[in-house]
N, C-alpha and C. Protein backbone atom coordinates (compact mmCIF):
# COMPACT_ATOMS: atom_id res chain seq x y z
N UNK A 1 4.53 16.88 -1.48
CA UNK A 1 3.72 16.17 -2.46
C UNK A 1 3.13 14.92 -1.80
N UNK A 2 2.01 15.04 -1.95
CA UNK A 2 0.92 13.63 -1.62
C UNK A 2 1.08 12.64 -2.86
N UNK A 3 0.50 11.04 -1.90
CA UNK A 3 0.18 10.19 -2.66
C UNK A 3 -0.82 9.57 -2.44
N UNK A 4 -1.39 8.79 -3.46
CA UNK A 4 -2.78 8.72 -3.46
C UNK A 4 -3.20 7.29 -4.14
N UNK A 5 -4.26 6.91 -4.64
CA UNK A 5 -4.28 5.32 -4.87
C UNK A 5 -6.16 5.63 -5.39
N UNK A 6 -6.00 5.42 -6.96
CA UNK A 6 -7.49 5.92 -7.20
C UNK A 6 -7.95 4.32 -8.30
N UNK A 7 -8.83 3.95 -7.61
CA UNK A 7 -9.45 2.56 -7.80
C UNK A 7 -10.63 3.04 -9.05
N UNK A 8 -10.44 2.06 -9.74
CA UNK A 8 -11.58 2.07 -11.01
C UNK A 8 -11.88 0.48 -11.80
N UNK A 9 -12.87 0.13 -11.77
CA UNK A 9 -13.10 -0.86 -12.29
C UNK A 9 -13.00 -1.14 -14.45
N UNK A 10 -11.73 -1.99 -14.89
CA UNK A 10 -11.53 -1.81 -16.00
C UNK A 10 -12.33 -2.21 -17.07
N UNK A 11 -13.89 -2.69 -16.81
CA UNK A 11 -14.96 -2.69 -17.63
C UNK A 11 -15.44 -1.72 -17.63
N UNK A 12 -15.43 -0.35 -16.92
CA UNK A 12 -16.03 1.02 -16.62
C UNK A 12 -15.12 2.07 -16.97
N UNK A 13 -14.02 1.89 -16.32
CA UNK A 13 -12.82 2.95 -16.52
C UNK A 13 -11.44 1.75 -16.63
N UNK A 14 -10.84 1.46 -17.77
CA UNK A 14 -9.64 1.23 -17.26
C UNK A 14 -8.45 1.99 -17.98
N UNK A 15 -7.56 1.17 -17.46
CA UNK A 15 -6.01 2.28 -17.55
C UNK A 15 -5.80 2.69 -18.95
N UNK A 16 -6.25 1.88 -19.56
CA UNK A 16 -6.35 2.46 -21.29
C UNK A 16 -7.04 3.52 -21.82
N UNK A 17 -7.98 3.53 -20.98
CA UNK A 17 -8.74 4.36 -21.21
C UNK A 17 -8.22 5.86 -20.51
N UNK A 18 -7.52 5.29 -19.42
CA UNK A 18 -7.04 6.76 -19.15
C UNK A 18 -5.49 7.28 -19.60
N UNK A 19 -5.29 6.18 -20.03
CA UNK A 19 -3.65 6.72 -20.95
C UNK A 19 -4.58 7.52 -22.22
N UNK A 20 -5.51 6.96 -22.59
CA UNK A 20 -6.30 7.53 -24.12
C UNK A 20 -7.05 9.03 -24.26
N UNK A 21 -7.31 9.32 -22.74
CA UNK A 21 -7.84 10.57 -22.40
C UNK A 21 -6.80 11.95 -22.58
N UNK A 22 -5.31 11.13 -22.51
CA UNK A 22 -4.24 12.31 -22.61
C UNK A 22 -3.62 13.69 -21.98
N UNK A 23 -3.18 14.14 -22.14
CA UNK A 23 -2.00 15.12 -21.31
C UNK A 23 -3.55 16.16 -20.79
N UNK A 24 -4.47 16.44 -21.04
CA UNK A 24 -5.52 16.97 -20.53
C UNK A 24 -6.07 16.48 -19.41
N UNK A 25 -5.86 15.37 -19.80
CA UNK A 25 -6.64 13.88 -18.23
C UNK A 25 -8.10 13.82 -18.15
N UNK A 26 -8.79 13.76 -17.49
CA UNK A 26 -10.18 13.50 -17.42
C UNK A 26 -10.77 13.62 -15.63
N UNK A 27 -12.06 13.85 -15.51
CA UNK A 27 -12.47 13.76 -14.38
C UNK A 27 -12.52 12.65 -13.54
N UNK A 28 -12.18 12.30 -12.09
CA UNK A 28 -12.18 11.44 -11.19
C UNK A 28 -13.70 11.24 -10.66
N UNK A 29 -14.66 11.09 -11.74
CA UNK A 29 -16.18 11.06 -11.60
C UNK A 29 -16.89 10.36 -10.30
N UNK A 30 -17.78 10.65 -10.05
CA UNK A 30 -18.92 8.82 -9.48
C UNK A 30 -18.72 8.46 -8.30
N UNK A 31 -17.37 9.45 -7.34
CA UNK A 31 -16.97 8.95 -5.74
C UNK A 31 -17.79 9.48 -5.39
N UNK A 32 -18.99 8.65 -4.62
CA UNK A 32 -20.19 8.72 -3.60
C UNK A 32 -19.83 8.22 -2.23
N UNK A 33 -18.67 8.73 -1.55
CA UNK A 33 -18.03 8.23 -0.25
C UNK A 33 -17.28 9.37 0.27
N UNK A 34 -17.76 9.81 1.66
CA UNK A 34 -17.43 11.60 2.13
C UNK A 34 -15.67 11.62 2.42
N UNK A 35 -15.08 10.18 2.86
CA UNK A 35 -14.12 10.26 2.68
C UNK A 35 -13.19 10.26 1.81
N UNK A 36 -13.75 9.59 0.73
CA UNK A 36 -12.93 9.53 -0.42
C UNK A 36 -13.12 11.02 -0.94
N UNK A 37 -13.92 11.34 -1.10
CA UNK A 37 -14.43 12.59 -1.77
C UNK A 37 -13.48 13.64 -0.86
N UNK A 38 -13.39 13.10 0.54
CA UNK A 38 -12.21 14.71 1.29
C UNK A 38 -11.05 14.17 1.18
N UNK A 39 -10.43 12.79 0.90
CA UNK A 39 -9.20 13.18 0.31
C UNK A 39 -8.98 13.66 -1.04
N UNK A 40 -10.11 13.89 -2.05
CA UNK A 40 -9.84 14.70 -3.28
C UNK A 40 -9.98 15.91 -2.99
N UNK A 41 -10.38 16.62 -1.90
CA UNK A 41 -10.40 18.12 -1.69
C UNK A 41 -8.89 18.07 -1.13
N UNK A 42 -8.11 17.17 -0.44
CA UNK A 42 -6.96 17.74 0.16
C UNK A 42 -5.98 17.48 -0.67
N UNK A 43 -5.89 17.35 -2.18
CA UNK A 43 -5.30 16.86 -3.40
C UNK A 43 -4.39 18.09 -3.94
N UNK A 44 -4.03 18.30 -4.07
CA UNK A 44 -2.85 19.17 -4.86
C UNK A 44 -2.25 18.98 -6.12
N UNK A 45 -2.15 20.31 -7.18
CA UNK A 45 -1.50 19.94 -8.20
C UNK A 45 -0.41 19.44 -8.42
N UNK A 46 -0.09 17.99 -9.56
CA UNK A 46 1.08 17.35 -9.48
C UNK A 46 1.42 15.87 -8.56
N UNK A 47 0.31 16.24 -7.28
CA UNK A 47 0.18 14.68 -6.76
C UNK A 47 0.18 13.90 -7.74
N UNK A 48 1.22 12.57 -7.10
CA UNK A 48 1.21 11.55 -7.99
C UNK A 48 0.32 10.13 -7.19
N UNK A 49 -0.36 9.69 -8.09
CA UNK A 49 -1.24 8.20 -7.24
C UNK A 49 -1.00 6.83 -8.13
N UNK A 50 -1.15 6.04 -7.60
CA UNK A 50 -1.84 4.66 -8.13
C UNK A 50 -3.24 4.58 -8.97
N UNK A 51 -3.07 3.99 -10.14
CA UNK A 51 -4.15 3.45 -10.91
C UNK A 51 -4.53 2.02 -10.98
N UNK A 52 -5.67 1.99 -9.67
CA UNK A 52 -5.93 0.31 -9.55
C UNK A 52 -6.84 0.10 -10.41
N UNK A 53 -6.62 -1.18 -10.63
CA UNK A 53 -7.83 -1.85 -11.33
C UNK A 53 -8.42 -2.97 -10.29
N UNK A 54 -9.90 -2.28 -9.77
CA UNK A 54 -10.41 -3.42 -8.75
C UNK A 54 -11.22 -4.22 -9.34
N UNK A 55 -11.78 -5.07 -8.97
CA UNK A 55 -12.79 -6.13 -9.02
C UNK A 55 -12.10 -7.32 -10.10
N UNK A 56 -11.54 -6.32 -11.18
CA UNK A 56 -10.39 -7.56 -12.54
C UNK A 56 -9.45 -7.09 -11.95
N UNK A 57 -8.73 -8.13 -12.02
CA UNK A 57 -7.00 -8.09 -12.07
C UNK A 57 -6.60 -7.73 -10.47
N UNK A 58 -7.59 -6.95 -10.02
CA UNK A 58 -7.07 -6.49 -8.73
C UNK A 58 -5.78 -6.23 -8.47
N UNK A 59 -4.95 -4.99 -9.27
CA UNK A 59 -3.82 -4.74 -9.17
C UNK A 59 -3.36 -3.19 -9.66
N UNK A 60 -2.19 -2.72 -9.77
CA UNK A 60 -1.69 -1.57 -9.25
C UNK A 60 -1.19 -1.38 -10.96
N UNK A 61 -2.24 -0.96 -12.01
CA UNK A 61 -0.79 -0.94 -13.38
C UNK A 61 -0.63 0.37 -14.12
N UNK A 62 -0.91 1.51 -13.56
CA UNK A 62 -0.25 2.36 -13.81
C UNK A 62 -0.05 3.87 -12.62
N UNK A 63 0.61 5.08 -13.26
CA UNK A 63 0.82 6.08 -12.51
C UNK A 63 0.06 7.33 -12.87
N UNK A 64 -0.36 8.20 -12.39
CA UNK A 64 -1.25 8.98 -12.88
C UNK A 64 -1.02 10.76 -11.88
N UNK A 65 -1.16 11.27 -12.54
CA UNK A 65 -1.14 13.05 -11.52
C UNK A 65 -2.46 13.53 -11.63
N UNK A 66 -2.72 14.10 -10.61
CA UNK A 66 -3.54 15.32 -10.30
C UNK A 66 -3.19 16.60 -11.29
N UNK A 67 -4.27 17.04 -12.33
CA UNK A 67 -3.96 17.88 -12.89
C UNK A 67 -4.57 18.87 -13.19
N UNK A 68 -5.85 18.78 -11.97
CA UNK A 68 -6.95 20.03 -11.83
C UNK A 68 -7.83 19.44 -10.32
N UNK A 69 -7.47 20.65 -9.66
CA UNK A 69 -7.98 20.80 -7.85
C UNK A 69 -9.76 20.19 -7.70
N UNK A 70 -9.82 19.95 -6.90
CA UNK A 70 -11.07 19.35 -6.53
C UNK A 70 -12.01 20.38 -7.10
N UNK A 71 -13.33 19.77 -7.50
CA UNK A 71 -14.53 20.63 -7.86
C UNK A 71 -15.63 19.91 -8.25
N UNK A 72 -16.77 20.74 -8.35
CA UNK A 72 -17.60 20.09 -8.61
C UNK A 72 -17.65 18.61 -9.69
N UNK A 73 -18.35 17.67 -8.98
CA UNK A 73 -18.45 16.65 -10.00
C UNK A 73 -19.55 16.67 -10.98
N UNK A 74 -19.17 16.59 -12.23
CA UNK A 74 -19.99 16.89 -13.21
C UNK A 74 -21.04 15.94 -13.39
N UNK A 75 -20.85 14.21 -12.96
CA UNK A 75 -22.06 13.37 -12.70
C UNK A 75 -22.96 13.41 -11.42
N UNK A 76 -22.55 14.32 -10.92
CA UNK A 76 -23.28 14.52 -9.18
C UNK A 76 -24.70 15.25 -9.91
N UNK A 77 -24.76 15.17 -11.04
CA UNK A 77 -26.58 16.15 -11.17
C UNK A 77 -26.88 17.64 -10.82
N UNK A 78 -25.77 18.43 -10.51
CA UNK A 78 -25.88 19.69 -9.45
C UNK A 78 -25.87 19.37 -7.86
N UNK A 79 -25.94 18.40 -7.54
CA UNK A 79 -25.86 18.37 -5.77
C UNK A 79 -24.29 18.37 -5.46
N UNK A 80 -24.02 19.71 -5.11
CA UNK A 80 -22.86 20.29 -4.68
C UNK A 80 -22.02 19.38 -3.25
N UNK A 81 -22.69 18.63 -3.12
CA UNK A 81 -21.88 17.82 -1.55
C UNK A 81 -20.68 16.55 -2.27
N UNK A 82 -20.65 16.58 -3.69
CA UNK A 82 -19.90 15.82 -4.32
C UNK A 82 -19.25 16.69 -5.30
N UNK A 83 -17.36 16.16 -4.80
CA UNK A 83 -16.45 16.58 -6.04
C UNK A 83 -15.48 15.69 -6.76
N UNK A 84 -14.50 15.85 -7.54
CA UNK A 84 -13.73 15.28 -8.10
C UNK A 84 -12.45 16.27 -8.60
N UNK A 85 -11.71 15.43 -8.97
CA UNK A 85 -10.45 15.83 -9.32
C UNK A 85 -10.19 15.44 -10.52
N UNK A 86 -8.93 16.33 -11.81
CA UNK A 86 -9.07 15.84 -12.94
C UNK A 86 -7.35 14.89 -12.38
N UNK A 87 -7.04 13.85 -13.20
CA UNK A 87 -6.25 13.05 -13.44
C UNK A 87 -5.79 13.03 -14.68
N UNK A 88 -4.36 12.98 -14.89
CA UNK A 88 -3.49 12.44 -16.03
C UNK A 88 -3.28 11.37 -15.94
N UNK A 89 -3.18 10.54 -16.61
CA UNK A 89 -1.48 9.36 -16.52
C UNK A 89 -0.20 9.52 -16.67
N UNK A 90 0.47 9.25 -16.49
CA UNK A 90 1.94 9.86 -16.34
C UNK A 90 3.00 8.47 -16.64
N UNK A 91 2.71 7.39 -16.51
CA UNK A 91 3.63 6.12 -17.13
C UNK A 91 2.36 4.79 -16.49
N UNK A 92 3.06 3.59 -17.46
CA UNK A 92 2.95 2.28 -17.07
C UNK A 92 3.60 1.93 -15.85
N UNK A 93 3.00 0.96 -15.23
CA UNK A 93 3.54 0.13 -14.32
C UNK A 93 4.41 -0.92 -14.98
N UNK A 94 5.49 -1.02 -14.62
CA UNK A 94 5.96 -1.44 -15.74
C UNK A 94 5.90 -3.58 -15.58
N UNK A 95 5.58 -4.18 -14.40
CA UNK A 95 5.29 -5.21 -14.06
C UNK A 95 4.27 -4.74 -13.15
N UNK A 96 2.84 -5.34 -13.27
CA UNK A 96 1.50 -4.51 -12.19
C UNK A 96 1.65 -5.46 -10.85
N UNK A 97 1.52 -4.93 -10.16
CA UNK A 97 1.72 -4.90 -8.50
C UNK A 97 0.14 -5.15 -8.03
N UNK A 98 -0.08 -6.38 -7.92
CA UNK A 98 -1.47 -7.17 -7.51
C UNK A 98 -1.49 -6.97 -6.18
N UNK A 99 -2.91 -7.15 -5.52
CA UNK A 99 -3.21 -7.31 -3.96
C UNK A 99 -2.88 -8.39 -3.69
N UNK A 100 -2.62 -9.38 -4.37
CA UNK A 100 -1.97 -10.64 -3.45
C UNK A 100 -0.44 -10.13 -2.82
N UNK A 101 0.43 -9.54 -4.01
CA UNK A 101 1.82 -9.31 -3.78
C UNK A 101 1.47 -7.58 -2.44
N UNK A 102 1.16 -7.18 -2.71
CA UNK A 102 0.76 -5.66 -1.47
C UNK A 102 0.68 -6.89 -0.69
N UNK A 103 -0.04 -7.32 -0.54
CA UNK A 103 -0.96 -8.25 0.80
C UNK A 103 0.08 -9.01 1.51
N UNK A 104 1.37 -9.76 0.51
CA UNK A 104 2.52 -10.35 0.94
C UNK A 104 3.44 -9.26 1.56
N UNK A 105 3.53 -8.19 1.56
CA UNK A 105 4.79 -7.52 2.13
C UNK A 105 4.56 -6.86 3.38
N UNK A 106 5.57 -7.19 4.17
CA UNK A 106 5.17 -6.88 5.60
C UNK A 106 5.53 -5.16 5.62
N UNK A 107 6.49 -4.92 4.58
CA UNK A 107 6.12 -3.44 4.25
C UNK A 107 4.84 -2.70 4.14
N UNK A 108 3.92 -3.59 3.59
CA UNK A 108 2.68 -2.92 3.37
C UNK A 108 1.24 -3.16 3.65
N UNK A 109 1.99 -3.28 4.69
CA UNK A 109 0.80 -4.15 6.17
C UNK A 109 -0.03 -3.26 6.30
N UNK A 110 0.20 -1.88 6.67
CA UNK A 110 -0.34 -0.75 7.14
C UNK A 110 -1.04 0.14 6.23
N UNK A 111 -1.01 -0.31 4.71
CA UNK A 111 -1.37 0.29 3.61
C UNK A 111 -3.22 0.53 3.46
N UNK A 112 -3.55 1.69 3.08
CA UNK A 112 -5.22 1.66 2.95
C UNK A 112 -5.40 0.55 2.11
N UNK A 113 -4.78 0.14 0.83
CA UNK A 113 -5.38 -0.88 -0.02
C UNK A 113 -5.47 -2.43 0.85
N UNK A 114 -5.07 -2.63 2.03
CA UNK A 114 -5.04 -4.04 2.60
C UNK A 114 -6.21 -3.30 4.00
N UNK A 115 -6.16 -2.26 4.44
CA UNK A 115 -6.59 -2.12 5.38
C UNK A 115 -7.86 -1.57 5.20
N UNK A 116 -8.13 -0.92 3.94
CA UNK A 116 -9.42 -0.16 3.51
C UNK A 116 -9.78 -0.23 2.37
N UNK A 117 -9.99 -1.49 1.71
CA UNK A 117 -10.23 -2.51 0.71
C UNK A 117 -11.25 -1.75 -0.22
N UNK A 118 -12.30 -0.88 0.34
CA UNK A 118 -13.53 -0.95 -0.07
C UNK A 118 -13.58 0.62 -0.91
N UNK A 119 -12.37 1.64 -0.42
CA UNK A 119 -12.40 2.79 -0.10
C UNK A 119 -11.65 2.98 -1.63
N UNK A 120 -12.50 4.15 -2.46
CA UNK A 120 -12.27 3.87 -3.75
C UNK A 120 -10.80 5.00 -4.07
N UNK A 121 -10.97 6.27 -3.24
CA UNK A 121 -9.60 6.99 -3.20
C UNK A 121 -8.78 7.07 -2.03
N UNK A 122 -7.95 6.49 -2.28
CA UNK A 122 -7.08 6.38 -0.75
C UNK A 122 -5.39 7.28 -0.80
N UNK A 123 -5.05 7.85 0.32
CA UNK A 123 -4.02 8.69 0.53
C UNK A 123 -3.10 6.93 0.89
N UNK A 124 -1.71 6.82 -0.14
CA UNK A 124 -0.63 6.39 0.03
C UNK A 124 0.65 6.88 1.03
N UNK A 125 0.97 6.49 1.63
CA UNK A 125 2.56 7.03 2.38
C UNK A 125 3.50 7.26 1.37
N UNK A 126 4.53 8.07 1.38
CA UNK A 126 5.58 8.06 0.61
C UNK A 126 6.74 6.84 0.83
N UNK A 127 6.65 6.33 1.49
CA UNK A 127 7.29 5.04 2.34
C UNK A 127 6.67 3.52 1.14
N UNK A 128 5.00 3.72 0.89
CA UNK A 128 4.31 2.59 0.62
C UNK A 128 4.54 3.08 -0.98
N UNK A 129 4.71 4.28 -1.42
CA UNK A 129 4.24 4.81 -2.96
C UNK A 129 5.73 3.81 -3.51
N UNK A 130 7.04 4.39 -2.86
CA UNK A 130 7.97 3.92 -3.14
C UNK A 130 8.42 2.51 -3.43
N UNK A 131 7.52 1.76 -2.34
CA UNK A 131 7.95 0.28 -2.23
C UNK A 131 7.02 -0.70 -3.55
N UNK A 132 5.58 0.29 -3.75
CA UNK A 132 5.02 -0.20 -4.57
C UNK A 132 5.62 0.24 -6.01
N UNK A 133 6.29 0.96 -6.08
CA UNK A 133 6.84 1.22 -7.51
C UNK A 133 8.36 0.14 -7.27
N UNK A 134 8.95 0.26 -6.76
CA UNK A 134 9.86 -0.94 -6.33
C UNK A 134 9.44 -2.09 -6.87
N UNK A 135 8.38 -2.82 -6.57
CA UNK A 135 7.92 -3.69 -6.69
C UNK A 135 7.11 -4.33 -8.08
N UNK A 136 7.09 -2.80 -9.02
CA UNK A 136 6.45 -2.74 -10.28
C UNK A 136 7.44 -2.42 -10.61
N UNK A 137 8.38 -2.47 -10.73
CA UNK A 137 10.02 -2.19 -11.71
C UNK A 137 10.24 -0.77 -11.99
N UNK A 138 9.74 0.15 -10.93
CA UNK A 138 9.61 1.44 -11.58
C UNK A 138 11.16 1.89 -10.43
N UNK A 139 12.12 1.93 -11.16
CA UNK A 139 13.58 2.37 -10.34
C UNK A 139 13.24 3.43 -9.97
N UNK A 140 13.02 4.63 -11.00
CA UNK A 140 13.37 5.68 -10.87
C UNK A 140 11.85 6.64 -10.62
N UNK A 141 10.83 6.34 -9.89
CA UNK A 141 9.60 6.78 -10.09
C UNK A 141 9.01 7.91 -10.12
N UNK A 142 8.09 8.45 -10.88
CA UNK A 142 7.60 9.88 -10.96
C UNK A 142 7.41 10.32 -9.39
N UNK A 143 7.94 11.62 -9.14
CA UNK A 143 8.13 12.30 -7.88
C UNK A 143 6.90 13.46 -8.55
């Protein structure tokens, strides 16, 4: 099982909005970036990721699964060189885990969110998924 780290701005998409979408989940729309877009082709059902909120809050506050394989993106217009993935939520963060606090841990030096700031879906380590749920009070975290 992969981990993953899917950035959304909470005037556009936020976490409420995707707890509100429900056990169906919703599409991972609007990634116009070839990398981000091929780590949603190498996505698997049940991956679990991060739900950032960038530009506000700039922080980590909830958990979310993969709950339908990469495919066409339905805002791409028909130009097939863009896909997406559907997403659930799966719990709260239960204290949200900001880029200042990532940015403080020498654990998570090496992390895409400090190292690839800009990059809207990013593959997590199982090493970094852990420490960041650690760090959001999540003891026992969705595997």
């Amino acid at each position: 099982m992969a981990h993953w780290l899917f950035k959304s701005e909470p005037k556009t998409w936020g976490w409420q909005a995707q707890k509100d979408a429900g056990e169906a989940g919703t599409e991972w729309t609007g990634v116009r970036n070839y990398l981000a877009r091929n780590h949603m082709r190498a996505m698997k059902i049940g991956d679990k990721g991060f739900f950032y909120h960038s530009n506000e809050g700039l922080e980590v506050v909830g958990i979310v699964e993969v709950c339908a394989l990469s495919h066409p993106d339905s805002s791409a217009k028909g130009d097939p060189k863009w896909d997406c993935v559907d997403i659930r939520a799966v719990c709260d963060m239960p204290k949200p885990v900001t880029l200042k606090d990532v940015k403080a841990s020498e654990k998570l030096a090496k992390m895409s969110l400090v190292t690839s700031m800009r990059l809207s879906v990013q593959p997590v380590t199982d090493e970094e998924y852990l420490e960041v749920c650690r760090m959001g009070g999540l003891d026992n975290p969705p595997r």
